[in-house]
N, C-alpha and C. Protein backbone atom coordinates (compact mmCIF):
# COMPACT_ATOMS: atom_id res chain seq x y z
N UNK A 1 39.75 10.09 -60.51
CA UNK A 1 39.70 10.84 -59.30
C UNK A 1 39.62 9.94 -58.09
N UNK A 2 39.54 10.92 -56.85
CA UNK A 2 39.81 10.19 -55.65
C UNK A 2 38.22 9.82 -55.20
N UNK A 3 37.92 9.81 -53.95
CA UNK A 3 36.53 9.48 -53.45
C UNK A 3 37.07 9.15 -51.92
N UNK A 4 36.95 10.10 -50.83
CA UNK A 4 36.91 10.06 -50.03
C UNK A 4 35.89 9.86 -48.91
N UNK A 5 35.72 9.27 -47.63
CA UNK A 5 34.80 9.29 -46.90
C UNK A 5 34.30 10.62 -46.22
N UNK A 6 33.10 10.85 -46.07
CA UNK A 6 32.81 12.39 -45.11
C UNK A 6 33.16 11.76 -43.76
N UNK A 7 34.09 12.60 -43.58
CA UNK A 7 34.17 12.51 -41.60
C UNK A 7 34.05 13.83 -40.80
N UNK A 8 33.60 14.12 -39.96
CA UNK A 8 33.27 14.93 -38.68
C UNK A 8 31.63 15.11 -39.04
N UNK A 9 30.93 16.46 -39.77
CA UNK A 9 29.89 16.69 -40.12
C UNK A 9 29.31 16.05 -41.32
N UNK A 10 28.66 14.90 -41.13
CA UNK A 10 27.37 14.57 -42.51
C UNK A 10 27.16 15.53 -43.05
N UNK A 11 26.83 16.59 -42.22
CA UNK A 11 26.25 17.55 -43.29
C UNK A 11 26.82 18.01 -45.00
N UNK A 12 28.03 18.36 -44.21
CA UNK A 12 28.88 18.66 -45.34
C UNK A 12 28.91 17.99 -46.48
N UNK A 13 28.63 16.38 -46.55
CA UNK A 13 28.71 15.83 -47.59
C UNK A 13 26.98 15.56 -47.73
N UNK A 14 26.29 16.05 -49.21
CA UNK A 14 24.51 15.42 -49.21
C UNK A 14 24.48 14.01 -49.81
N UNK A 15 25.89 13.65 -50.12
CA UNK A 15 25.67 12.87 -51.21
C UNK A 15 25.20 12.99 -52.72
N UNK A 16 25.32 11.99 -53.48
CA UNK A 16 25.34 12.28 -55.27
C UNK A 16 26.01 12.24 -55.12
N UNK A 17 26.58 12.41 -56.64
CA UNK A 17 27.63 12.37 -57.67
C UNK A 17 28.96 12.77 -56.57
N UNK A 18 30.03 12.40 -57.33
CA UNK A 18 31.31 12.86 -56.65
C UNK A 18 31.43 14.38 -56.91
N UNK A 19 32.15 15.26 -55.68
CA UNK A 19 32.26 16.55 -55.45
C UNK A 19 31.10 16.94 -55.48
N UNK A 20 30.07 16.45 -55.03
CA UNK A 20 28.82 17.53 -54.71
C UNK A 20 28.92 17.40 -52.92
N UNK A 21 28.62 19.05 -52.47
CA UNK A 21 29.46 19.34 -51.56
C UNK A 21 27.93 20.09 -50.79
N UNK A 22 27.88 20.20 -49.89
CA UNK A 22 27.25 20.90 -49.12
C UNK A 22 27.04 22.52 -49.66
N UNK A 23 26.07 23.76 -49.54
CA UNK A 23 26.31 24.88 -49.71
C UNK A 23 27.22 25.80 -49.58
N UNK A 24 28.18 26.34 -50.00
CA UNK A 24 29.09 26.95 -50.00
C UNK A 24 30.24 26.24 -49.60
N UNK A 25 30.29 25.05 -49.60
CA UNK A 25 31.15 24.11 -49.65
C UNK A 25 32.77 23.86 -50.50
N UNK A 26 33.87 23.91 -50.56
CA UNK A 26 34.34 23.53 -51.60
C UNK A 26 34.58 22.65 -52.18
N UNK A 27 34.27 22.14 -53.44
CA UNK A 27 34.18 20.45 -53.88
C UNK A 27 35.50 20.39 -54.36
N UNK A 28 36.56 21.10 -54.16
CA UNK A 28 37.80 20.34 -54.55
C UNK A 28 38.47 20.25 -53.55
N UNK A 29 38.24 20.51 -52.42
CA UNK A 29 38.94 19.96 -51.20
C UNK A 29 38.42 19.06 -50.42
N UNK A 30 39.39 18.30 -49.91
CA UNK A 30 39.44 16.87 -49.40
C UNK A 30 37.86 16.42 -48.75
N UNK A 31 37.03 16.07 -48.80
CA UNK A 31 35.81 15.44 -48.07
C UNK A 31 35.00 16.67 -48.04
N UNK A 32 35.14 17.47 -48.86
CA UNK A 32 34.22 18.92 -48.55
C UNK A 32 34.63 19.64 -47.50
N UNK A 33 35.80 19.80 -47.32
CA UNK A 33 36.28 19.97 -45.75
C UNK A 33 36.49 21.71 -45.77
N UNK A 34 36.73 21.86 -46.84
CA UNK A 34 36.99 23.47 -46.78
C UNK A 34 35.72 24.40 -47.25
N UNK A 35 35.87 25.91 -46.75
CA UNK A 35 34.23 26.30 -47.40
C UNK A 35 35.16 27.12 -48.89
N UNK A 36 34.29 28.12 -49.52
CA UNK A 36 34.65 28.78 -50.55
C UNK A 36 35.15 29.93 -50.02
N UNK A 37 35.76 30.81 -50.48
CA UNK A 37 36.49 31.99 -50.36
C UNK A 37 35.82 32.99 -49.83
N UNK A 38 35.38 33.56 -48.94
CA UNK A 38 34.62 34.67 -47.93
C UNK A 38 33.77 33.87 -47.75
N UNK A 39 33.77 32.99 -47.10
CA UNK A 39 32.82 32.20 -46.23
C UNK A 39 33.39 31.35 -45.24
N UNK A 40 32.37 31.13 -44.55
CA UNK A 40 32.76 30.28 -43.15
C UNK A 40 31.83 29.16 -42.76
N UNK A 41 32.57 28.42 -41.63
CA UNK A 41 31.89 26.93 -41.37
C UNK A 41 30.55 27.75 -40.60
N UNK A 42 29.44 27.05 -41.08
CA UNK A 42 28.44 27.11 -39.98
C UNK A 42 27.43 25.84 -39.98
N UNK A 43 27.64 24.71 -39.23
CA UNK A 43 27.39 23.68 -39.08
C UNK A 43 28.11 22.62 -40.29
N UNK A 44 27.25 21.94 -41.59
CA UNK A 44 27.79 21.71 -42.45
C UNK A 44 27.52 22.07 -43.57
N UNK A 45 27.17 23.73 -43.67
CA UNK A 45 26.94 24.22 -44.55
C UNK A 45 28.38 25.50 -44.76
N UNK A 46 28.55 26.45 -45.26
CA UNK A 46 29.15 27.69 -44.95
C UNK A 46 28.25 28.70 -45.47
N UNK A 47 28.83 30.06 -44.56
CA UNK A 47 27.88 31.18 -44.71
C UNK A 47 28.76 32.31 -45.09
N UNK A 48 28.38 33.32 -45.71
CA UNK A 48 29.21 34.43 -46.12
C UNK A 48 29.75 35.18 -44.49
N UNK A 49 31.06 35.11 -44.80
CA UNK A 49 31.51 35.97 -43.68
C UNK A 49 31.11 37.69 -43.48
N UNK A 50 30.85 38.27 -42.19
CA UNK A 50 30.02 39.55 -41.89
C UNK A 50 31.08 40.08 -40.85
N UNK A 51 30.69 41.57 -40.57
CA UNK A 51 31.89 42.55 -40.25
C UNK A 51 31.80 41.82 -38.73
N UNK A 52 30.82 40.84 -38.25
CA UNK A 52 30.39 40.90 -36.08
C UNK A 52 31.70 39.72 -36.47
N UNK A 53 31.86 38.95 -37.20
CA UNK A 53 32.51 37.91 -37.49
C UNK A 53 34.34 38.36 -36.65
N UNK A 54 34.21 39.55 -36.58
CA UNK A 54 36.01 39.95 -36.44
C UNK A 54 35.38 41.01 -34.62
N UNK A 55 34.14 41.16 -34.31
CA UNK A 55 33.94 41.65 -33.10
C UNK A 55 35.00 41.10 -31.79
N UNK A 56 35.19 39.46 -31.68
CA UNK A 56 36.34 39.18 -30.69
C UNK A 56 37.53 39.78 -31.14
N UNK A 57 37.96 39.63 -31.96
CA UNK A 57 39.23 39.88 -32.57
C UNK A 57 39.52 41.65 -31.98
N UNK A 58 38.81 42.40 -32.64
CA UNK A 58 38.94 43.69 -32.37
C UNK A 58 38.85 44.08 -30.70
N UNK A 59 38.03 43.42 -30.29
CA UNK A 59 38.05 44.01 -28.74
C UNK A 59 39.39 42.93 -28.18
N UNK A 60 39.69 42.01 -28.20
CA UNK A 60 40.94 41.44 -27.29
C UNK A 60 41.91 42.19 -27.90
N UNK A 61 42.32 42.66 -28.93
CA UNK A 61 43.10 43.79 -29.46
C UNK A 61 43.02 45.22 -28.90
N UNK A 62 42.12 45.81 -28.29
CA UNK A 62 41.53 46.84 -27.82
C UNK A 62 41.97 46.40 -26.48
N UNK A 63 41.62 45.52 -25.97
CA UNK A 63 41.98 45.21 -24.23
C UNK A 63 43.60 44.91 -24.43
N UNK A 64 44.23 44.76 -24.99
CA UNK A 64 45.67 44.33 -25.36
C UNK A 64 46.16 46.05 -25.32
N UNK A 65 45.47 46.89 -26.08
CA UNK A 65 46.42 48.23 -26.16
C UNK A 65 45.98 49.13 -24.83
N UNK A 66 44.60 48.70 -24.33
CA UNK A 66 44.49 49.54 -23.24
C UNK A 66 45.28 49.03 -21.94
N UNK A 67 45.34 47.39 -22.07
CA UNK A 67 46.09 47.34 -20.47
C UNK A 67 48.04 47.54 -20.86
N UNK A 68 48.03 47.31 -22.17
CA UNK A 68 49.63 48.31 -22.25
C UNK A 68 49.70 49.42 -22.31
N UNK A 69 48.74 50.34 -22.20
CA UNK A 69 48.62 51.86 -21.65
C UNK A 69 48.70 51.65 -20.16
N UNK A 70 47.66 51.22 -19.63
CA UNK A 70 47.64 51.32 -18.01
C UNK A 70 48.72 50.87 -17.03
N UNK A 71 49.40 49.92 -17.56
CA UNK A 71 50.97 49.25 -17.22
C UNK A 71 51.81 50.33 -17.77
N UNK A 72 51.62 51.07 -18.41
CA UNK A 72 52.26 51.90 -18.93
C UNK A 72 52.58 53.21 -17.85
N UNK A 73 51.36 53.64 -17.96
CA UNK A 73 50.88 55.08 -17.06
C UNK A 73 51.21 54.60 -15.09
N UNK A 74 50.75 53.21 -14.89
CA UNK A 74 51.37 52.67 -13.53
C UNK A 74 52.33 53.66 -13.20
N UNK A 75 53.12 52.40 -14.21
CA UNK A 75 54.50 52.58 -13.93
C UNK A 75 55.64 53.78 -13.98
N UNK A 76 54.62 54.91 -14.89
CA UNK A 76 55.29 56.49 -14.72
C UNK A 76 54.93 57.40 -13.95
N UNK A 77 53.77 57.17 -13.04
CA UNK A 77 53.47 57.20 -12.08
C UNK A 77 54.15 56.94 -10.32
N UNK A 78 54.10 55.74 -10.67
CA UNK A 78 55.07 55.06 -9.17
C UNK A 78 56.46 55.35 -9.89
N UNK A 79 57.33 55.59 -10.89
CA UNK A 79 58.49 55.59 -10.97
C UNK A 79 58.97 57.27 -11.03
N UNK A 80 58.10 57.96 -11.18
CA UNK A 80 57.99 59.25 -10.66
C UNK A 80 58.60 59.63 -9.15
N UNK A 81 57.90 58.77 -8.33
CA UNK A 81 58.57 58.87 -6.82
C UNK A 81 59.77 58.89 -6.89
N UNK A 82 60.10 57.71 -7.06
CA UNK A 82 61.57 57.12 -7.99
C UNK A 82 62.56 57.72 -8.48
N UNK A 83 61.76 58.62 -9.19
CA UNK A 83 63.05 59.17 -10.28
C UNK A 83 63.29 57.99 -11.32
N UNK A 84 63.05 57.05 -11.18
CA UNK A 84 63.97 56.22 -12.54
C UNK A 84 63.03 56.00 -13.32
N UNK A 85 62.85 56.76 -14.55
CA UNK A 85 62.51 56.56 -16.05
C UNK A 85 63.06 55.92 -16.92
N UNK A 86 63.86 55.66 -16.50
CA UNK A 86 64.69 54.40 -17.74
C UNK A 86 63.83 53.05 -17.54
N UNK A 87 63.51 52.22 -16.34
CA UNK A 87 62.83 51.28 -16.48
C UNK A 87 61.02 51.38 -17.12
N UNK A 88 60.67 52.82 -16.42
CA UNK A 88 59.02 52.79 -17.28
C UNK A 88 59.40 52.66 -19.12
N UNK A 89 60.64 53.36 -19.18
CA UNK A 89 60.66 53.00 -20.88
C UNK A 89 60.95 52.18 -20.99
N UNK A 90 61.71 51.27 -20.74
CA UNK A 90 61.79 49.91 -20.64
C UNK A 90 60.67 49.22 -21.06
N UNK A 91 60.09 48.76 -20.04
CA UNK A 91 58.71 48.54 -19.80
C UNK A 91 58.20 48.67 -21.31
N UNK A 92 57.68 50.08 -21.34
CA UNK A 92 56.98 50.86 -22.55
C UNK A 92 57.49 49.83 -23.71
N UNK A 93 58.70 50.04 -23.90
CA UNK A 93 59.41 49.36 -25.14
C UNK A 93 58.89 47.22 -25.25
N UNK A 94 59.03 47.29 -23.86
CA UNK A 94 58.72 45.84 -23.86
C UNK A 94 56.98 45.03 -24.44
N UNK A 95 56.10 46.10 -23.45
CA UNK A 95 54.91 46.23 -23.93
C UNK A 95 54.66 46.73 -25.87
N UNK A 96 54.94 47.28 -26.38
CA UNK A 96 54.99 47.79 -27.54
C UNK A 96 55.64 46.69 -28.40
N UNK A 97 56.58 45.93 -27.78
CA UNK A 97 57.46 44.45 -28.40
C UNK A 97 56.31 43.04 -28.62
N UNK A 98 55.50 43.20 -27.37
CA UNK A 98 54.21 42.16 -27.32
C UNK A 98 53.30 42.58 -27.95
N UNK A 99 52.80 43.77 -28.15
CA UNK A 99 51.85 44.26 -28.61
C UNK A 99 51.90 44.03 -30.53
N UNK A 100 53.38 44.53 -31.03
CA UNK A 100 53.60 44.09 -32.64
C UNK A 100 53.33 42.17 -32.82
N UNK A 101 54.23 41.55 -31.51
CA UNK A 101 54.13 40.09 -32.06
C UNK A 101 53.02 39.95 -31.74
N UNK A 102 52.26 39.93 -31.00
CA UNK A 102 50.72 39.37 -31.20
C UNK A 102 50.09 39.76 -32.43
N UNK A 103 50.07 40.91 -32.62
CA UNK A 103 49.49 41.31 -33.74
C UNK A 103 50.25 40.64 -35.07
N UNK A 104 51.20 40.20 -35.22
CA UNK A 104 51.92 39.38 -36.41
C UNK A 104 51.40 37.80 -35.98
N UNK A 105 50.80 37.25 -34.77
CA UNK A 105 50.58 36.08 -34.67
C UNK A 105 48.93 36.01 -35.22
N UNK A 106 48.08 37.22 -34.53
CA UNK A 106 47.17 37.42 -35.19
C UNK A 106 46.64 36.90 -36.97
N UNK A 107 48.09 37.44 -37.33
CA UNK A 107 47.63 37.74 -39.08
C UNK A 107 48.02 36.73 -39.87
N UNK A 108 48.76 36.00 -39.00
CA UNK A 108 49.51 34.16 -39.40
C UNK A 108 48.25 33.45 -39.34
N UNK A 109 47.55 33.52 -37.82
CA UNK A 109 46.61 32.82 -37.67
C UNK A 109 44.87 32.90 -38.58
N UNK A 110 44.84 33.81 -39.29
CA UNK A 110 43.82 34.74 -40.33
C UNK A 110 44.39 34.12 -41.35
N UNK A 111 45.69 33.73 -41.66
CA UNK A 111 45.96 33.09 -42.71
C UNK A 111 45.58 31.52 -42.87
N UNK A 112 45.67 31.13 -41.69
CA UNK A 112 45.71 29.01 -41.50
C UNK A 112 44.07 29.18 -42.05
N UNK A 113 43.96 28.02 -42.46
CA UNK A 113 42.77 26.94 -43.35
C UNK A 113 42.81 25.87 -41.95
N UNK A 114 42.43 26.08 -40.74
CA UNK A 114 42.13 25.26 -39.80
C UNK A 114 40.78 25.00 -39.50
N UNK A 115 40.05 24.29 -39.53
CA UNK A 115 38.49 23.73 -39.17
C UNK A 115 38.48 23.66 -37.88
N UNK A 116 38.21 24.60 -36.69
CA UNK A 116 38.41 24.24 -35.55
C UNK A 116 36.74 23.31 -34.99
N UNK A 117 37.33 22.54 -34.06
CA UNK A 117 36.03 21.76 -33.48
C UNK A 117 35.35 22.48 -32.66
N UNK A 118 34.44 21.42 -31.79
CA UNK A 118 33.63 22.37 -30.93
C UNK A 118 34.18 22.29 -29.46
N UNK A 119 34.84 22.87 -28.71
CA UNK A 119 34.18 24.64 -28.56
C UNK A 119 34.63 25.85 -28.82
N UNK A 120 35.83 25.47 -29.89
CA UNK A 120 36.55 26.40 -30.60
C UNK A 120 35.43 27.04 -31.63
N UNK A 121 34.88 26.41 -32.24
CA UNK A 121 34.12 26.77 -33.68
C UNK A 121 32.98 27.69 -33.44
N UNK A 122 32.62 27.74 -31.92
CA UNK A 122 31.60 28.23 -31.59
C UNK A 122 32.15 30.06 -31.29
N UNK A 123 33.31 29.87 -30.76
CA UNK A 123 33.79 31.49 -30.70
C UNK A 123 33.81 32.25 -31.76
């Protein structure tokens, strides 16, 4: 086998024997670098992941569908004066176009095995 150095958090590695890994640690990835499967980094230990864990996620998703409602409603509003409804659907269609790809960038990004640093790790 290999034997790598611990780099970023000591913690992660206590030392002993090879692959002994910090708590919830995984000992077959590179320097203890990854945690186990429903768990997450929390310092250099990992902790079971909990439902507050997805609280950002859900509300910038929530502020994402409400201000493409309100850009929405604006604009059928002032285009009312107007007469021209073809551009509020427009619009509509365009908003509803950002609204799917974020949400597909979302579920890419739920997929990556990224260790973010600090002051990423802290969000």
């Amino acid at each position: 086998g290999e034997i790598f150095e611990c780099f970023g958090s000591k913690e992660r590695c206590p030392g002993g024997m090879p692959g002994t890994c910090a708590s919830g640690r995984d000992p077959e990835s590179v320097a203890c670098g990854a945690c186990l499967g429903g768990m997450r980094p929390d310092g250099g230990t990992c902790v079971a992941c909990s439902s507050t864990d997805y609280v950002l996620l859900v509300v910038l998703c929530t502020l994402i569908v409400v201000c493409t409602g309100g850009v929405h409603i604006f604009l059928v509003v002032t285009d009312q004066a107007s007469a021209n409804q073809r551009s509020s659907l427009f619009t509509a269609a365009l908003s509803l176009g950002h609204l799917i790809t974020c949400a597909q960038l979302f579920s890419i990004m739920q997929q990556l095995q990224i260790n973010w640093a600090d002051p990423f790790q802290v969000l």
